[in-house]
N, C-alpha and C. Protein backbone atom coordinates (compact mmCIF):
# COMPACT_ATOMS: atom_id res chain seq x y z
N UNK A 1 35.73 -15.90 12.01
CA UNK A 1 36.69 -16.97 11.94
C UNK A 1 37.08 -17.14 10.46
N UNK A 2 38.75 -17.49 10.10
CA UNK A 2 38.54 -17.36 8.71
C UNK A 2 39.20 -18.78 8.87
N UNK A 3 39.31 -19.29 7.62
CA UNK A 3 40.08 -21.09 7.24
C UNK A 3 40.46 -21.01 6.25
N UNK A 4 41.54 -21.28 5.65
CA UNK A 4 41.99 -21.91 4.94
C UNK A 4 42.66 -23.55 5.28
N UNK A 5 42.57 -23.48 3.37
CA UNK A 5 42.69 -25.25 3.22
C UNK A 5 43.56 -25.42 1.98
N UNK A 6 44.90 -26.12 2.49
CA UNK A 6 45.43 -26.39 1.60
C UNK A 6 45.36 -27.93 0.84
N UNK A 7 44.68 -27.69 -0.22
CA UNK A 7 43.75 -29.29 -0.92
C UNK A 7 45.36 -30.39 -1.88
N UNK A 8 46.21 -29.54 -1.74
CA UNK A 8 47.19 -30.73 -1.95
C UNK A 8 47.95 -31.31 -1.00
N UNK A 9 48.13 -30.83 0.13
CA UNK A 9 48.35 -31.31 1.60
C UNK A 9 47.76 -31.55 2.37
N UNK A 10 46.64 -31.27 2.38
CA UNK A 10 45.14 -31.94 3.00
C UNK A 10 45.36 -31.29 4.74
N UNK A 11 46.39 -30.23 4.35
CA UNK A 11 46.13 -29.13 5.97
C UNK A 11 45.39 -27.99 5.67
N UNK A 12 45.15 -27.22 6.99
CA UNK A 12 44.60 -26.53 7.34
C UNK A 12 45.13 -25.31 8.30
N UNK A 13 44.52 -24.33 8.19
CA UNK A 13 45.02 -22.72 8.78
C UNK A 13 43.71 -22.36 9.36
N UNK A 14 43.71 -22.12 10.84
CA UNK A 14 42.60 -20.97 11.10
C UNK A 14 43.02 -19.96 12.04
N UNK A 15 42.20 -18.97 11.87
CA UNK A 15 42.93 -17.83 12.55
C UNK A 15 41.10 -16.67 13.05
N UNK A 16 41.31 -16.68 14.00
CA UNK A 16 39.82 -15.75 15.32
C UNK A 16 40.48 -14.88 15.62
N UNK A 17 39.92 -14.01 15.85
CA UNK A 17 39.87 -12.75 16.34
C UNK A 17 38.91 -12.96 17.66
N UNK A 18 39.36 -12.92 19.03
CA UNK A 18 38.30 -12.64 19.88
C UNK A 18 38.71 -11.37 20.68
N UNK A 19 37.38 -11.50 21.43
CA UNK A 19 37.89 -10.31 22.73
C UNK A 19 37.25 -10.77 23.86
N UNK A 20 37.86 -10.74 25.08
CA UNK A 20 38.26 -12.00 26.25
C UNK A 20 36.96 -10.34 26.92
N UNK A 21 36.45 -10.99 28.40
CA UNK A 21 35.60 -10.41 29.04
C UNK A 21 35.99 -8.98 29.41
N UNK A 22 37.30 -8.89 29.47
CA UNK A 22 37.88 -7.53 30.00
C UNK A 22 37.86 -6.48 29.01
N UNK A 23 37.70 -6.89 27.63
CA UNK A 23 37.39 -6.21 26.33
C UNK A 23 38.95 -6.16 25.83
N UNK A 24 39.86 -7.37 26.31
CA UNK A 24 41.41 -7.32 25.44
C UNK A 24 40.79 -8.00 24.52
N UNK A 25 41.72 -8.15 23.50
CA UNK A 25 42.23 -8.74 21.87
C UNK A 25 42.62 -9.96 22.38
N UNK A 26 42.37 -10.87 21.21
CA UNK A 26 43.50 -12.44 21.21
C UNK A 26 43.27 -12.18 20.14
N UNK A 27 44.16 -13.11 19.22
CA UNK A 27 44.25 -14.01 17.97
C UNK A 27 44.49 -15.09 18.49
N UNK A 28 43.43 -15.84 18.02
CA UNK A 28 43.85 -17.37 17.98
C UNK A 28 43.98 -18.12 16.54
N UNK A 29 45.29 -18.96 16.72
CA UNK A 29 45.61 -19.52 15.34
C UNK A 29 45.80 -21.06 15.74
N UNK A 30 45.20 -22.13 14.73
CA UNK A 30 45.48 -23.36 15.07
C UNK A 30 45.75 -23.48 13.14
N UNK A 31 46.16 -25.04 13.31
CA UNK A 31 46.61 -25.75 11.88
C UNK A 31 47.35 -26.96 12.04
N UNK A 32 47.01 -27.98 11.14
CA UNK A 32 47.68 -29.36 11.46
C UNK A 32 46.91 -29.47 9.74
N UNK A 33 46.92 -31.13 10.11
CA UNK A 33 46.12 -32.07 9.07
C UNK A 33 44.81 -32.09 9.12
N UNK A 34 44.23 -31.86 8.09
CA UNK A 34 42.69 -32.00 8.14
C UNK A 34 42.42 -33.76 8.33
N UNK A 35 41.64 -33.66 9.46
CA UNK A 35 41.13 -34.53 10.18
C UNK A 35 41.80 -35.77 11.45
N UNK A 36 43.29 -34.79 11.39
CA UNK A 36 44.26 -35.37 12.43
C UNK A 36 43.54 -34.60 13.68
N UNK A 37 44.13 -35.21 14.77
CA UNK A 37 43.92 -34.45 16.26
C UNK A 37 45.35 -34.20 16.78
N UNK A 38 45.95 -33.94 15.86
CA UNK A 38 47.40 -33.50 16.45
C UNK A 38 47.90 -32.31 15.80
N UNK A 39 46.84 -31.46 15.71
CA UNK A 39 47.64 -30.06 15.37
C UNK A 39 47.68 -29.19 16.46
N UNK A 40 48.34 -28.01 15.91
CA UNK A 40 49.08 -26.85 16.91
C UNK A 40 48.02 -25.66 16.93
N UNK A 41 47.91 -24.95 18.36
CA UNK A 41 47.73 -24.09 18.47
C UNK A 41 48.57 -22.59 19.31
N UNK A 42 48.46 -21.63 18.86
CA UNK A 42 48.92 -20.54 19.22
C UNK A 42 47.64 -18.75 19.75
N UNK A 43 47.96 -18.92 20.60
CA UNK A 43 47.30 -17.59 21.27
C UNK A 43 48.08 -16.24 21.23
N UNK A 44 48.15 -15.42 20.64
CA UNK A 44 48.63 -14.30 21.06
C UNK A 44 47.82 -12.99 21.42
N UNK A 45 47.62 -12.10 22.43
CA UNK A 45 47.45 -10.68 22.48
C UNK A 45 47.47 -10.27 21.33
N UNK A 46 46.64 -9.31 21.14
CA UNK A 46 47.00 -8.32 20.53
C UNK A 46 46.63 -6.55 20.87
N UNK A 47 46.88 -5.39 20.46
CA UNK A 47 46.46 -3.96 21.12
C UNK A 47 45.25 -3.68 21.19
N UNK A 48 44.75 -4.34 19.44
CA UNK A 48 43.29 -3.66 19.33
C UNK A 48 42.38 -4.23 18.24
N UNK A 49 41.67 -4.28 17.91
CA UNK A 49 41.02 -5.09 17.39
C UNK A 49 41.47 -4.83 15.55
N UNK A 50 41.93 -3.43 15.34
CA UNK A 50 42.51 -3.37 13.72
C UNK A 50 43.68 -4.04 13.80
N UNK A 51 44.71 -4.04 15.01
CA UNK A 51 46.42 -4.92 14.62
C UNK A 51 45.74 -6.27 14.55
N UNK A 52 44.76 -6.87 15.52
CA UNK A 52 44.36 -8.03 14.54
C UNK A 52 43.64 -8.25 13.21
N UNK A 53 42.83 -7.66 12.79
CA UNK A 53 42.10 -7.86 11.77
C UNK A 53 43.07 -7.41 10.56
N UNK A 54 44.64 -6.77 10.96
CA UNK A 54 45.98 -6.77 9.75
C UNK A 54 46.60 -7.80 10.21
N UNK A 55 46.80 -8.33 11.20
CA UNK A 55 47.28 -9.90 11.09
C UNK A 55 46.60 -10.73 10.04
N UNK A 56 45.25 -10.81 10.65
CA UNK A 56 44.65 -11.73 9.97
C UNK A 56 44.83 -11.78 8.45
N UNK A 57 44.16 -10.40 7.99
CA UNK A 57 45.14 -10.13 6.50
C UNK A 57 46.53 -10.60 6.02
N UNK A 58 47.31 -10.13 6.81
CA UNK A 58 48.79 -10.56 6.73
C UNK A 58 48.87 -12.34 6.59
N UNK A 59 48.48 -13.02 7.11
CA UNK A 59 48.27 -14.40 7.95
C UNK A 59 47.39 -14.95 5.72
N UNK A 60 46.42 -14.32 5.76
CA UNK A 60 45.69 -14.68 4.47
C UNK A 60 46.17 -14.78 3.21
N UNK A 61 47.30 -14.04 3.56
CA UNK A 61 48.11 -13.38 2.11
C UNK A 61 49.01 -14.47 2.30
N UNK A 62 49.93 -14.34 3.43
CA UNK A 62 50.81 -15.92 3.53
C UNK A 62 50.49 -17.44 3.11
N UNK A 63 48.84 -17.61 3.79
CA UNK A 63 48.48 -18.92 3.44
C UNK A 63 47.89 -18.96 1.70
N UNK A 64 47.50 -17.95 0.78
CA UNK A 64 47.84 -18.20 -0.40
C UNK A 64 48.82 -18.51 -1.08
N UNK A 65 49.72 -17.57 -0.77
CA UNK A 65 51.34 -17.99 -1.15
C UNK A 65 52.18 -19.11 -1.39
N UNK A 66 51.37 -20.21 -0.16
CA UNK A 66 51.81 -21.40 0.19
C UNK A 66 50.64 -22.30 -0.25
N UNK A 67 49.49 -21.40 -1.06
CA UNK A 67 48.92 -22.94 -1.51
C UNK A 67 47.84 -23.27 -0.90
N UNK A 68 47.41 -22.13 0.19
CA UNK A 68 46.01 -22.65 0.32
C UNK A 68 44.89 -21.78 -0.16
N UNK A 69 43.36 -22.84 -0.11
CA UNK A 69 42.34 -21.47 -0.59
C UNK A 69 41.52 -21.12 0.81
N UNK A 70 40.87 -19.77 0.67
CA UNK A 70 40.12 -19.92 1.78
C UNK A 70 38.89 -20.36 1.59
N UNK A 71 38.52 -21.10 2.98
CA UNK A 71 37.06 -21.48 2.64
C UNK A 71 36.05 -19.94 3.08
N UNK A 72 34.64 -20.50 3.10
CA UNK A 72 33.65 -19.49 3.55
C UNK A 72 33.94 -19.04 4.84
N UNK A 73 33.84 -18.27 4.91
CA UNK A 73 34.11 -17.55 6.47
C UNK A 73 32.57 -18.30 7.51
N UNK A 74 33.13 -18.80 8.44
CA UNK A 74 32.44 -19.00 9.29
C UNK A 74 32.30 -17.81 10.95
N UNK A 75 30.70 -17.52 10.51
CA UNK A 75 30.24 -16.33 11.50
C UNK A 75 31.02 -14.98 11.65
């Protein structure tokens, strides 16, 4: 699971990598306000477990860009 946190907007980015029982891909991405209960989430497929783990990259590089840091990777 990775997070970022953007500490002058007090939001947040996370983005998983799972794989569902059948052995498909997801990405899951959520982000709102840190400590609101009204943020968004998004599920998408993906082919294989490297097009996600270059999302996720892709996704990391964006949320610096814009200002956030990442925190410690959780698990």
């Amino acid at each position: 699971m990775h997070r970022w946190i953007n500490p002058q907007t007090n939001r947040y980015y996370l983005a998983d990598l799972v794989q569902d029982l059948l052995g498909d891909w997801t990405l899951v991405r959520c982000w709102g306000a840190v400590g609101s209960r009204r943020g968004r989430l998004r599920v998408t497929a993906v082919d294989s477990e490297a097009v996600g783990l270059a999302l996720i990259a892709a996704i990391g590089q964006r949320r610096r860009q814009h200002g956030y840091r990442p925190e410690v990777e959780v698990g």
